[in-house]
Protein backbone atom coordinates (compact mmCIF):
# COMPACT_ATOMS: atom_id res chain seq x y z
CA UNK A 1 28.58 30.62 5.34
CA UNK A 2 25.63 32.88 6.71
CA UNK A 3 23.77 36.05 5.26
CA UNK A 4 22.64 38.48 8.14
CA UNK A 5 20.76 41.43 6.75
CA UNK A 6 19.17 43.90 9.14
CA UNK A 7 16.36 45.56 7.67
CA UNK A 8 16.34 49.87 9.15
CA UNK A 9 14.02 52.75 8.38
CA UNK A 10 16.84 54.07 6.44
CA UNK A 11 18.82 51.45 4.83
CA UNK A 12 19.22 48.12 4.59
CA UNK A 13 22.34 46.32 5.70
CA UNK A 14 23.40 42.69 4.70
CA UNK A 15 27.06 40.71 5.64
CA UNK A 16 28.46 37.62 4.30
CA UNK A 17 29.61 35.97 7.54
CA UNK A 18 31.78 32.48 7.70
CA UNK A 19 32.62 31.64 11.37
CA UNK A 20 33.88 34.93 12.88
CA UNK A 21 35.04 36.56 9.82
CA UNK A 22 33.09 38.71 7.42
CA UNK A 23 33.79 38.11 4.06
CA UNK A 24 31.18 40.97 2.44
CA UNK A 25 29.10 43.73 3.75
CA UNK A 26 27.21 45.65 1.68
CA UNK A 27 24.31 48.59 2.18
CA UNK A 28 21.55 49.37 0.32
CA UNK A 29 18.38 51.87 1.04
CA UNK A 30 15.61 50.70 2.37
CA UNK A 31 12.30 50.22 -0.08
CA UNK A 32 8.47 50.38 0.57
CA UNK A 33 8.20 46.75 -0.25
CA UNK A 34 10.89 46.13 1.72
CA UNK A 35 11.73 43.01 0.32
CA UNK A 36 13.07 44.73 -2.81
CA UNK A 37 15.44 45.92 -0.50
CA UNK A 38 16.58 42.72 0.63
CA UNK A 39 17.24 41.15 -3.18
CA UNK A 40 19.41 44.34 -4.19
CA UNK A 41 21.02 43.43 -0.39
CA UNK A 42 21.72 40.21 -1.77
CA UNK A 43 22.92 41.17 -4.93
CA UNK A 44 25.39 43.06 -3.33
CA UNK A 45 26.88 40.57 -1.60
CA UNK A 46 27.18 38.62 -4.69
CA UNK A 47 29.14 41.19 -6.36
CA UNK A 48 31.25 42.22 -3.61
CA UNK A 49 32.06 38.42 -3.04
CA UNK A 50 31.00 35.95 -5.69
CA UNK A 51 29.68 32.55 -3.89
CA UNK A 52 27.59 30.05 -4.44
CA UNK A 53 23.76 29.95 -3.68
CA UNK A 54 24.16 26.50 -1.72
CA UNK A 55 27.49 27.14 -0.15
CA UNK A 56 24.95 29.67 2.46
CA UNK A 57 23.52 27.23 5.25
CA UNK A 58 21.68 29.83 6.39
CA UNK A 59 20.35 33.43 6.53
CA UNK A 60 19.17 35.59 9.32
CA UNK A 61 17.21 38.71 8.93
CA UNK A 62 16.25 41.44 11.15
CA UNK A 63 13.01 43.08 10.35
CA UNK A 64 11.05 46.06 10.95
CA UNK A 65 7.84 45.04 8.58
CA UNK A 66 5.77 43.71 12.38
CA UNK A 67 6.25 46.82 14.58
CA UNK A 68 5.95 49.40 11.58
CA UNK A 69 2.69 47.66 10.56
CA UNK A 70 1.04 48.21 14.66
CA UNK A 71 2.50 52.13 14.72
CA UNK A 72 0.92 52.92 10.86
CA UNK A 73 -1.92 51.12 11.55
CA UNK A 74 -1.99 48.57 7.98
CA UNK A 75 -2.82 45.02 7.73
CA UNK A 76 -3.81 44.01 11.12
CA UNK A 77 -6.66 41.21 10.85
CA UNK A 78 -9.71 41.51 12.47
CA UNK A 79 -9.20 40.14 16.21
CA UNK A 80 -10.99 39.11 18.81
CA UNK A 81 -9.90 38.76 22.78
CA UNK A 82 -11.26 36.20 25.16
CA UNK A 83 -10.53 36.36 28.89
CA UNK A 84 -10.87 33.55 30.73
CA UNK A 85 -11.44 34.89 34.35
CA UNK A 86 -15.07 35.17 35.78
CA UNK A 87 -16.48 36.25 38.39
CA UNK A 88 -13.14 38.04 38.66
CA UNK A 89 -11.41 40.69 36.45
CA UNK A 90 -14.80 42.32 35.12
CA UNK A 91 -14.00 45.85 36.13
CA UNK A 92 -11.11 46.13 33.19
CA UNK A 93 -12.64 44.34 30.30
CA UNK A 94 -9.87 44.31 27.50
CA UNK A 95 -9.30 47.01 25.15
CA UNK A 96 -10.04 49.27 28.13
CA UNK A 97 -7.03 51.42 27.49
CA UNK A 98 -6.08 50.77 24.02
CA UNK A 99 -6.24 53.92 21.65
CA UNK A 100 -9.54 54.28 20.65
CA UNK A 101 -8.01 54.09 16.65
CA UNK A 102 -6.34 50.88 16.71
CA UNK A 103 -8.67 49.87 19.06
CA UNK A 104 -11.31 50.56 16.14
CA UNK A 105 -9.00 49.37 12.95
CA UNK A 106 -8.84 45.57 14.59
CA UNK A 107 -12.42 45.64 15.72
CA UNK A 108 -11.87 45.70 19.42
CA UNK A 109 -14.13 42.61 20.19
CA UNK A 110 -13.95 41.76 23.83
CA UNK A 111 -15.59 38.57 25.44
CA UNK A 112 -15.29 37.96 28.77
CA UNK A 113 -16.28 34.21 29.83
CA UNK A 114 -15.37 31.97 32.91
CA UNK A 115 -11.79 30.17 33.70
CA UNK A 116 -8.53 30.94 34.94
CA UNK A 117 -5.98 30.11 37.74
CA UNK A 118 -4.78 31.71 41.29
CA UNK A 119 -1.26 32.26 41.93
CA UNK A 120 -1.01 28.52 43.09
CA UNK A 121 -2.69 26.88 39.89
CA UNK A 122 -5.99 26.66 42.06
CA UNK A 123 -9.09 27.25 39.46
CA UNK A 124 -10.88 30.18 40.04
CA UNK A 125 -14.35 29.16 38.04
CA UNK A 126 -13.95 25.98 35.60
CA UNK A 127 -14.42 26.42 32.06
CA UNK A 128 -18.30 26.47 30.70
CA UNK A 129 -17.96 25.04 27.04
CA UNK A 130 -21.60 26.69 26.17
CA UNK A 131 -20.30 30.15 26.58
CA UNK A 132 -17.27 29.67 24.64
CA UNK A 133 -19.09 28.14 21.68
CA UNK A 134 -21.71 31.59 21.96
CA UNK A 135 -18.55 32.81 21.58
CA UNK A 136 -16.98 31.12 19.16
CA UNK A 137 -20.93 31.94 17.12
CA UNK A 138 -20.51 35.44 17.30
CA UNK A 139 -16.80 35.70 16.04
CA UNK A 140 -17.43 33.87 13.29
CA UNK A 141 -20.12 35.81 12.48
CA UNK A 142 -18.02 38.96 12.50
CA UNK A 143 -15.59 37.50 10.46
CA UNK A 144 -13.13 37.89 12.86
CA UNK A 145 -10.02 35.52 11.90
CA UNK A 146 -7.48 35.67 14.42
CA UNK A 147 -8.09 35.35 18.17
CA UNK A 148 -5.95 36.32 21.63
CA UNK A 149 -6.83 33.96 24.50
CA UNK A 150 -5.73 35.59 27.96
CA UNK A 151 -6.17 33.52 31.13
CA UNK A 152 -5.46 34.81 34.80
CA UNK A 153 -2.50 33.32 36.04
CA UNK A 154 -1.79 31.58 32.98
CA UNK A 155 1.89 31.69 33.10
CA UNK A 156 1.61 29.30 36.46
CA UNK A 157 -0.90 26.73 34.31
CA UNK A 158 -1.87 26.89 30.57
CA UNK A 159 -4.41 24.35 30.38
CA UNK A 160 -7.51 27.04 30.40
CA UNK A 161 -6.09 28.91 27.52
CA UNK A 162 -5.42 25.65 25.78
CA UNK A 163 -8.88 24.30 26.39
CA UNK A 164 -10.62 26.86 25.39
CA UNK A 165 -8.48 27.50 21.95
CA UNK A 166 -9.63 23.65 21.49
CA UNK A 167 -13.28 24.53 22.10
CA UNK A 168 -13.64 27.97 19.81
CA UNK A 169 -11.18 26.23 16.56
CA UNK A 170 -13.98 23.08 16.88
CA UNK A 171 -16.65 25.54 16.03
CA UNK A 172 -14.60 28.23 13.45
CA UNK A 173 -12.13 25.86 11.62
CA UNK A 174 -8.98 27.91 10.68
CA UNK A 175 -9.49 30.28 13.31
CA UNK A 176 -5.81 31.09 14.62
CA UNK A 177 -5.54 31.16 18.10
CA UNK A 178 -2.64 33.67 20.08
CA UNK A 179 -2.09 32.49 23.64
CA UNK A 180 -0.69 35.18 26.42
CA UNK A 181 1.23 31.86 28.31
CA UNK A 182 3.46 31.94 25.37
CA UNK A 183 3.98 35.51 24.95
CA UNK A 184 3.40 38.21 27.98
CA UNK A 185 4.63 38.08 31.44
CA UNK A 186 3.04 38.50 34.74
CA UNK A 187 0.01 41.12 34.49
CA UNK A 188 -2.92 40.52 32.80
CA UNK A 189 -3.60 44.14 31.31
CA UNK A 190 -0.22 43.72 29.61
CA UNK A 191 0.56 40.07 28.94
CA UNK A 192 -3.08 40.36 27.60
CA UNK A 193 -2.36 43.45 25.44
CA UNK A 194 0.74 41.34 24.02
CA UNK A 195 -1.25 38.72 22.82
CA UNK A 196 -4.08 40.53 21.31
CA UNK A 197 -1.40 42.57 19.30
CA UNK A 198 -0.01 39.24 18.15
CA UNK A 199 -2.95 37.86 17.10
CA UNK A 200 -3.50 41.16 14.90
CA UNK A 201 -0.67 40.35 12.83
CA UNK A 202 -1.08 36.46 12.33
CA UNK A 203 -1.98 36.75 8.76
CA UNK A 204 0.49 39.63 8.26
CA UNK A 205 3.21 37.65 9.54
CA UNK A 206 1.81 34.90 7.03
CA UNK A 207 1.92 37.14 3.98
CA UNK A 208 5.71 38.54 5.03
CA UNK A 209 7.13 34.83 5.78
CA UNK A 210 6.83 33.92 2.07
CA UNK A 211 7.65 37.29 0.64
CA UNK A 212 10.83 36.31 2.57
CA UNK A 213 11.38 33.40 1.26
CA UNK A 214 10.24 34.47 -2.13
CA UNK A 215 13.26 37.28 -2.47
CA UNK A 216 15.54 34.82 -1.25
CA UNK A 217 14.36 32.14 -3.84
CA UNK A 218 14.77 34.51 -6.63
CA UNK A 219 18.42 34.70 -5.72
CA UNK A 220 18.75 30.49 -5.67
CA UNK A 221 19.39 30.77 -1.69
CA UNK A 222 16.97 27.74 -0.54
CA UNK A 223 19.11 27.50 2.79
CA UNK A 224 16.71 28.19 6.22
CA UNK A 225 15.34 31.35 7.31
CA UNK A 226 15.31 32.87 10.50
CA UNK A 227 14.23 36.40 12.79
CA UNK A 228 15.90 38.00 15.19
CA UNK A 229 13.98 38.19 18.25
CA UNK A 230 14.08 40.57 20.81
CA UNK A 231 15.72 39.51 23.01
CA UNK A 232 19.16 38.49 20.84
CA UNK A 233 18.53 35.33 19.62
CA UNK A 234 16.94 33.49 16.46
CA UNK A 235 13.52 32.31 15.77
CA UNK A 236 12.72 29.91 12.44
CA UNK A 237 10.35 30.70 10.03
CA UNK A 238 7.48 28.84 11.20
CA UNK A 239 8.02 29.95 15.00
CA UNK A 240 7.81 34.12 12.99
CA UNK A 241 4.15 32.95 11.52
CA UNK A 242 2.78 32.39 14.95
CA UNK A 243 4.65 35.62 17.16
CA UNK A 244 5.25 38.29 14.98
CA UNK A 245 5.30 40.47 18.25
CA UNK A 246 8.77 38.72 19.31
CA UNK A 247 10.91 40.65 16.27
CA UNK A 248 9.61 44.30 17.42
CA UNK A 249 13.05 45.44 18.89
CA UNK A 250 14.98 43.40 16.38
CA UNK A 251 16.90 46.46 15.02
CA UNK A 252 18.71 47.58 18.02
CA UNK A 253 19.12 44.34 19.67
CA UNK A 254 20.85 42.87 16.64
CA UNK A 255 23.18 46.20 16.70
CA UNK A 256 24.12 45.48 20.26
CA UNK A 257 24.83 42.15 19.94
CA UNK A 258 26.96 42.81 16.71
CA UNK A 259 28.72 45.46 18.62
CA UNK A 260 29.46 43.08 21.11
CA UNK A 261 30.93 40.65 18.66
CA UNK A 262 33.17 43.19 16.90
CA UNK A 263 34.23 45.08 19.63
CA UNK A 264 35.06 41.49 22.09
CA UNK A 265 33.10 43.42 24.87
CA UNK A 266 30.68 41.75 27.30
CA UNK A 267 30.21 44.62 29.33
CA UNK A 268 29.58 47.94 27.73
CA UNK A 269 26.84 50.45 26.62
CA UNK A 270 26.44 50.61 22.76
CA UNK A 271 25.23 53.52 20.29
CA UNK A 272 24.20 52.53 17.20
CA UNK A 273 23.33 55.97 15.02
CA UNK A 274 21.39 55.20 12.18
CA UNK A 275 19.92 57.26 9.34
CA UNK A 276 16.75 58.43 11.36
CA UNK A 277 17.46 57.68 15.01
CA UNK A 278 20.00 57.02 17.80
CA UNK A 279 19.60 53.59 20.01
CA UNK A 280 21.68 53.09 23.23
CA UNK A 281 21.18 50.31 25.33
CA UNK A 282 23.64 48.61 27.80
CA UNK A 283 25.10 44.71 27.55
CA UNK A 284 25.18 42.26 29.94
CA UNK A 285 27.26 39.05 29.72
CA UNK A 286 27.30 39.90 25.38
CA UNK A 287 23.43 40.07 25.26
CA UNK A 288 20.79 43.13 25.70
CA UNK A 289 19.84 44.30 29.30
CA UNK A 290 15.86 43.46 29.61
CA UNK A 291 13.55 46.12 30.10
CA UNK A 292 12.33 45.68 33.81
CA UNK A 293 9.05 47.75 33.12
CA UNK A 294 6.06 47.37 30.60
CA UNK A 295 6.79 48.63 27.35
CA UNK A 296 4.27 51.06 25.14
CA UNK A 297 4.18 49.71 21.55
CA UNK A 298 1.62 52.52 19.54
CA UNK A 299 0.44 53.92 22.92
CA UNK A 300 -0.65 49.83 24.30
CA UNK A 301 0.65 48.94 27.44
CA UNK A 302 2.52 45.46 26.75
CA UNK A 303 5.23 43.62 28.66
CA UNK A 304 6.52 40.83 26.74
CA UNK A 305 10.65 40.42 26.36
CA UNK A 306 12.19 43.85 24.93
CA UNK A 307 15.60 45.20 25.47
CA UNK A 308 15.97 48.42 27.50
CA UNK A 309 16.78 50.80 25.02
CA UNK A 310 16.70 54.72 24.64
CA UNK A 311 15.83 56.31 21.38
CA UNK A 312 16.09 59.33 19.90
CA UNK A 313 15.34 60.87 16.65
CA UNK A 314 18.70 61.82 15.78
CA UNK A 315 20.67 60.33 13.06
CA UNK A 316 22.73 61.05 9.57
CA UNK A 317 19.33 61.43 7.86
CA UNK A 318 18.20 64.66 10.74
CA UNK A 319 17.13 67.93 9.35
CA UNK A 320 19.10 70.53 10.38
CA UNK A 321 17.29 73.69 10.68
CA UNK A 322 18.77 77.39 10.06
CA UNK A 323 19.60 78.38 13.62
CA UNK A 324 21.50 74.62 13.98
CA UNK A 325 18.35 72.60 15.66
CA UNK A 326 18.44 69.24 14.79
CA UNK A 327 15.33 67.11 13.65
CA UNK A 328 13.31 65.61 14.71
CA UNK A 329 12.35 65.65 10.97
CA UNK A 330 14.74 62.75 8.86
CA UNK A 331 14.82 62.64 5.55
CA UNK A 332 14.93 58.67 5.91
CA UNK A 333 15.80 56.47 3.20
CA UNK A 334 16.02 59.73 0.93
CA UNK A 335 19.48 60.85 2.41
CA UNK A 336 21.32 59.69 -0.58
CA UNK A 337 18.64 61.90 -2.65
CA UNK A 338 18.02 64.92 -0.50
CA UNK A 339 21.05 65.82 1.71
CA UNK A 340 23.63 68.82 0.16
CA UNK A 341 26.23 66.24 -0.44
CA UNK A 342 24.84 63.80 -2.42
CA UNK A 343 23.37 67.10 -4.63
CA UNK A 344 19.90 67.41 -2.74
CA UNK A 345 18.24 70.72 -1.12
CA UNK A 346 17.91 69.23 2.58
CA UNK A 347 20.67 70.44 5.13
CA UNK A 348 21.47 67.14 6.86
CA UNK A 349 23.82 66.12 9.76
CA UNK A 350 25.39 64.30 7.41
CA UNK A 351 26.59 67.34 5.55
CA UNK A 352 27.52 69.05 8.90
CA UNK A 353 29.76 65.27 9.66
CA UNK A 354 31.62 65.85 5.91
CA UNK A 355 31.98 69.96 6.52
CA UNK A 356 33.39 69.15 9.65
CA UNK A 357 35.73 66.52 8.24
CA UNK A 358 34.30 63.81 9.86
CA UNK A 359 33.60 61.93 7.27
CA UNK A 360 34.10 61.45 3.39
CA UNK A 361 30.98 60.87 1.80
CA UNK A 362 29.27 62.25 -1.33
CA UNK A 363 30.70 65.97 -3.06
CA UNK A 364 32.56 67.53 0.00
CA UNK A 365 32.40 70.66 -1.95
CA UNK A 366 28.60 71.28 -1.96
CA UNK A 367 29.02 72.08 1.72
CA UNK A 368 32.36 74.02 2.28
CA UNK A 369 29.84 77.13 2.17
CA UNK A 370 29.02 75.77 6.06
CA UNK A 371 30.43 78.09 8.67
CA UNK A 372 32.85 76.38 11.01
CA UNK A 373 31.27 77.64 14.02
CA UNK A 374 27.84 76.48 12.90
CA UNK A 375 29.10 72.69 12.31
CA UNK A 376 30.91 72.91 15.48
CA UNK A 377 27.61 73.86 17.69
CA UNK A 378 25.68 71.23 15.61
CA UNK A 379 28.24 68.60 16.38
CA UNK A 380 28.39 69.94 20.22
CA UNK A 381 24.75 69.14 20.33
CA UNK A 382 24.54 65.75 18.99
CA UNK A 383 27.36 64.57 21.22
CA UNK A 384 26.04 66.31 24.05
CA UNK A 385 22.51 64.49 23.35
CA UNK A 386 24.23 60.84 22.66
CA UNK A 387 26.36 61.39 26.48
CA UNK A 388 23.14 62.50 28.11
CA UNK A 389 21.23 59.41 26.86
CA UNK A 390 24.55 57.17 28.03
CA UNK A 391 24.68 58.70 31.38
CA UNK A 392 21.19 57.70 31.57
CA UNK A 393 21.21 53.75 30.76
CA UNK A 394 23.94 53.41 33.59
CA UNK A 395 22.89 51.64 36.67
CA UNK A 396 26.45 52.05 38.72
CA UNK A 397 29.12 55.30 38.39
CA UNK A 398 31.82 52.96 37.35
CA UNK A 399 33.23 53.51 34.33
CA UNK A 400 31.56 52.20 31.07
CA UNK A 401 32.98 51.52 27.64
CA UNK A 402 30.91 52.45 24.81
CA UNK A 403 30.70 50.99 21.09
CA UNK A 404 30.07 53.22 18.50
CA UNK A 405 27.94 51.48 15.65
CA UNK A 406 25.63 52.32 12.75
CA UNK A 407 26.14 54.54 9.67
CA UNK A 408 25.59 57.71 11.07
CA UNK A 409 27.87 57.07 13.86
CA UNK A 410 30.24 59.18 11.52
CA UNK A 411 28.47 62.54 14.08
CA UNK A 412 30.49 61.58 16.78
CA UNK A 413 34.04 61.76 17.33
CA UNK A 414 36.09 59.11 19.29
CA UNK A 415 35.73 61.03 22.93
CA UNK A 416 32.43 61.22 24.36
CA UNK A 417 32.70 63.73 27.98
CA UNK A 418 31.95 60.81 31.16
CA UNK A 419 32.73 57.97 29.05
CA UNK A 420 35.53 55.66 29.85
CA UNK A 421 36.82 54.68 26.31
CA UNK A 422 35.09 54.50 22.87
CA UNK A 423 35.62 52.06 20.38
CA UNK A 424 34.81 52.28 16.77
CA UNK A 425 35.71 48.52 16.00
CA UNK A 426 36.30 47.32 11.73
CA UNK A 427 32.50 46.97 9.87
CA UNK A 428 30.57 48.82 12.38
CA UNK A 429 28.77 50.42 9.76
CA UNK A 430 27.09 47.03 9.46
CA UNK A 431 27.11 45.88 13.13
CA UNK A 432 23.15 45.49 12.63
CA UNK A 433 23.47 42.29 10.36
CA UNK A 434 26.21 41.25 12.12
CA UNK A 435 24.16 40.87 14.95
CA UNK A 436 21.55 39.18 13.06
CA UNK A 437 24.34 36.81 11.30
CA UNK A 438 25.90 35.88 14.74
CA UNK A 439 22.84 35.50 16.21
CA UNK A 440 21.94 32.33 18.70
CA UNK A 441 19.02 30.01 19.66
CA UNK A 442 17.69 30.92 23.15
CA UNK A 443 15.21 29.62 25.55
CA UNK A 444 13.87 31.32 28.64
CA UNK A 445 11.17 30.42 31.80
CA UNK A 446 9.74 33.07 33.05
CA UNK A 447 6.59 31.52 35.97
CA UNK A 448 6.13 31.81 39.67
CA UNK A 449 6.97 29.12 41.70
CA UNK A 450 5.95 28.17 44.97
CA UNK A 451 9.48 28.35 46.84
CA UNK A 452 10.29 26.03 49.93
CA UNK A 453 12.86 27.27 51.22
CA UNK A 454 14.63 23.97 52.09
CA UNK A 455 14.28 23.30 47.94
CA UNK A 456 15.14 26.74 47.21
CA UNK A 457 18.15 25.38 44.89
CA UNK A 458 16.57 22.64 43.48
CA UNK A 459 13.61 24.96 41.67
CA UNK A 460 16.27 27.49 40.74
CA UNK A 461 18.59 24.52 39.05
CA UNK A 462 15.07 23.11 37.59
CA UNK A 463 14.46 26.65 36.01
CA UNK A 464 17.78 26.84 34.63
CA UNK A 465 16.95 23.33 32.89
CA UNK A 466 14.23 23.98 31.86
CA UNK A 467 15.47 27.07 30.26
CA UNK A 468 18.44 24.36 28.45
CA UNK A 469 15.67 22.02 27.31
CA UNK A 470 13.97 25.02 25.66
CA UNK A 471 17.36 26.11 23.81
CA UNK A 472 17.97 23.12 22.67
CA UNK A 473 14.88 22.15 21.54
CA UNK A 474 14.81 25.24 19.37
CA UNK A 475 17.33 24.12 17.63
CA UNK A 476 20.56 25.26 19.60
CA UNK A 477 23.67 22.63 19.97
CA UNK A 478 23.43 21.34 23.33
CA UNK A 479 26.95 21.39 24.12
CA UNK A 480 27.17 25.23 23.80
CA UNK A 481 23.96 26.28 25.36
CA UNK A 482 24.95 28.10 28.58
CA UNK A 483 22.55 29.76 31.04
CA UNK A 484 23.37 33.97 30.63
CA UNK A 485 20.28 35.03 32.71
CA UNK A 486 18.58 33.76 36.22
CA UNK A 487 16.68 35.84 38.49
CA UNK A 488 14.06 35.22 41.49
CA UNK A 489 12.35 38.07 42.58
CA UNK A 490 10.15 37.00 45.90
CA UNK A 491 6.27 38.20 45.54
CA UNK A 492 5.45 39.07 49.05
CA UNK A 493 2.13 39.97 48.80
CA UNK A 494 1.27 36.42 47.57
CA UNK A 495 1.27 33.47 50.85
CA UNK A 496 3.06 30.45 50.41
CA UNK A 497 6.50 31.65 49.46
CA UNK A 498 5.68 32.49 45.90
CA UNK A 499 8.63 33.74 43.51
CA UNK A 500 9.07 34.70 39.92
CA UNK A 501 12.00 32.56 38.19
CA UNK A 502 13.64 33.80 35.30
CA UNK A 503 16.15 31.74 33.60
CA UNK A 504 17.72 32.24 29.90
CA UNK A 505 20.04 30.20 28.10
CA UNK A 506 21.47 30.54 24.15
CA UNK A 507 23.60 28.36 22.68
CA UNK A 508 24.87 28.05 18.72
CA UNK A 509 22.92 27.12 16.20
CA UNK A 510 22.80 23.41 14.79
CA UNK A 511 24.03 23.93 11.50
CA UNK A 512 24.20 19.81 10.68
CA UNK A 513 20.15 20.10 11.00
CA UNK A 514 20.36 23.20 8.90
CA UNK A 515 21.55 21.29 6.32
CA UNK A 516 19.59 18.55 6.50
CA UNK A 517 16.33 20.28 6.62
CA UNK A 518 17.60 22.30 3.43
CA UNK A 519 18.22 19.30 1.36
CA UNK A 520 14.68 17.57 2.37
């Protein structure tokens, strides 16, 4: 058996999973401490299907502690960046277009010092161990604690970023050390940006790994823990200490992917309609299309792996105002408190969804006082939003079948205007942990490569290994990892017939080594 819990702005969701059928589901609001949240999650399982603490062999949560912590600006460790580039790169130091307030509430310490890599994995200046230990001087005596080491071209060789971590954690023991080879993508600015946000929430992610593992303890669960990444697929505990930034899009990647589970779709767009806002994002072969573009995380300019998905603030939570505009103002994790229903003051679109007879939730009576016409134009609106957004996240006019998931999916009715069918498939409410239950180990290359074009195959089928040896390595089964994801995208403004390889591949966890590590 597995726990998935998903952990939203609104509530928190948890399922009992064994194989492919869910045995509990349960959902609970979502508290301040979060983790709160996650024992009464727990609990609920437990009552709703009494099993033993050490028949789980595993649990899987979803989390929204990392990217909540960069938007509200709390607990982010005093960081320093180092770029390794000089003489080049000095025009666009880092930090140079963070906001000047987060900028300020991590210190914004920027050292620029000599290193780095062409296109080719030629070196552009070699290291000078003197400057880095000046460095590694005046960080210490700033108390910075956490460091992001950005190298140009370091996603073609490593070793400067490497070197240098060597050289600065000689001189400040128990400095930790972020390095933008293992987390951004091509671009300095924004692979760079990646890594200094990561390093921010080192200790963070420190502090949140054994309140994890605390509120699971409490319950007698001792089996392994893993996060949801962004991309779909698992990370253990240890792996969460060191890149916080990979569970930012958690939420609405472990809602597609549960969709896609529940529904048997590969193909299809998915809507998952929380308390507080509406995600849609689009499938491909059962996992989350990629965004192609940077992403903006708190107004920083990052471009490490996040699903394309549109959001909207529009949910069962949204306020509803007197003339029928909706939100953006949610009442959150308070809708069980505040909406008409559930005897609050707060007109929700919940309460239009039960006046309408969409849904059976709470007193039905506190709202019969709602005009027809009025929940009719509210109702008119969302689904008019939710097929604008759709029409959106389509790349082709052929028909596309859309999912409907999340609690507050209980707005929309079971035609949507463009949209080929809808499904509404059994425990969608709770397609979030799902997701996160179902979840699978992944491994992905992401370099340039210098392309002959009479080996052309032979790099691509080394890139797809590589991306195997990765899965498997991170704990997937290797006779179920398949490749789901390769792309080569020539870069003709480089010579020497340089491409960017892509290649992903998931396979199923190793449950025999779950066990195993839980009895050691």
């Amino acid at each position: 058996m597995r726990i998935g819990i998903d952990v939203g702005g609104t509530n928190t969701d948890a399922v009992l999973v064994d194989g492919r059928k869910v045995l509990a589901e349960t959902k609970t609001e979502t508290t301040l401490d979060v983790t709160t949240g996650i024992v009464r999650a727990v609990c609920g399982l437990l009552e709703a299907y009494p099993f033993h603490p050490s028949d789980v062999r595993a649990v899987m949560i979803g989390t929204t502690h990392f990217v909540n912590a960069i938007i509200e600006g709390r607990g982010l460790a005093p960081t320093a960046a180092v770029r390794l580039g000089l003489p080049a790169t000095r025009a666009l130091p880092p930090f140079v277009d963070w906001p000047q307030r987060l900028r300020d509430l991590i210190g914004g310490h920027a050292y620029l010092c000599h290193g780095g890599h062409e296109y080719d994995g030629r070196v552009i200046s070699p290291l000078n161990e003197d400057e880095l230990r000046g460095v590694a001087t005046d960080i210490a005596g700033k108390g910075v604690r956490s460091v992001a080491i950005s190298s140009v071209f370091s996603l073609v060789n490593g070793d400067a970023e490497r070197q240098a971590a060597e050289i600065l954690t000689a001189e400040v023991p128990g400095l930790m050390v972020s390095f933008s080879h293992e987390i951004g993508r091509i671009g300095l600015l924004e692979r760079e940006n990646a890594t200094i946000i990561n390093a921010a929430l080192r200790e963070l992610a420190e502090q949140i790994a054994n309140g994890l593992v605390a509120s699971l303890t409490t319950q007698g669960i001792t089996a392994p823990l893993y996060l949801s990444q962004n991309d779909g697929t698992l990370m253990d505990l240890e792996y969460a200490r060191c890149y916080p930034v990979a569970t930012f899009a958690s939420g609405p990647t472990n809602s597609m992917r549960g969709g896609a589970f529940l529904s048997g779709l590969g193909e299809c767009a998915v809507v998952d309609v929380g308390g507080t806002t509406t995600d849609i994002g689009v499938l491909h072969n059962g996992f989350p299309r990629e965004s192609p573009s940077e992403v903006s995380i708190s107004g920083v300019r990052t471009n490490f792996r996040m699903p394309d998905v549109l959001s909207v603030a529009l949910g069962g939570g949204s306020v509803i105002g007197d003339t029928g505009a909706i939100g953006p103002a949610s009442v959150g994790h308070l809708l069980s408190r505040k909406a008409l229903v559930f005897g609050g003051d707060t007109l929700t679109a919940t309460d239009v969804a039960v006046a309408a007879g969409l849904a059976d939730v709470g007193d039905p009576s506190l709202v019969r006082h709602l005009d027809r016409s009025f929940t009719s134009t509210v109702l008119k609106q969302v689904a008019d939003r939710i097929a604008g957004i759709i029409d959106r996240v389509r790349t082709s006019p052929a028909p596309l079948p859309v999912v409907l998931v999340g609690g507050g999916s209980i707005l929309l009715r079971d035609e949507i205007d463009g949209v080929a069918s809808v499904v509404r498939p059994e425990h969608h409410r709770v397609a979030n942990a799902i997701g996160a239950a179902i979840a699978q180990v992944g491994g992905e290359v992401d370099r340039v490569f210098t392309m002959d074009a009479q080996r052309r195959e032979e790099t691509l089928d080394s890139a797809r290994q590589e991306a195997v040896d990765k899965a498997v390595a991170a704990g997937a089964r290797a006779d179920t990892v398949r490749v789901v994801e390769v792309e080569e995208i020539p870069l003709a403004y480089l010579p020497g017939n340089a491409s960017r390889i892509r290649a992903r591949a998931v396979g199923d966890l190793v449950f025999e080594d779950v066990a195993r590590r839980a009895r050691a």
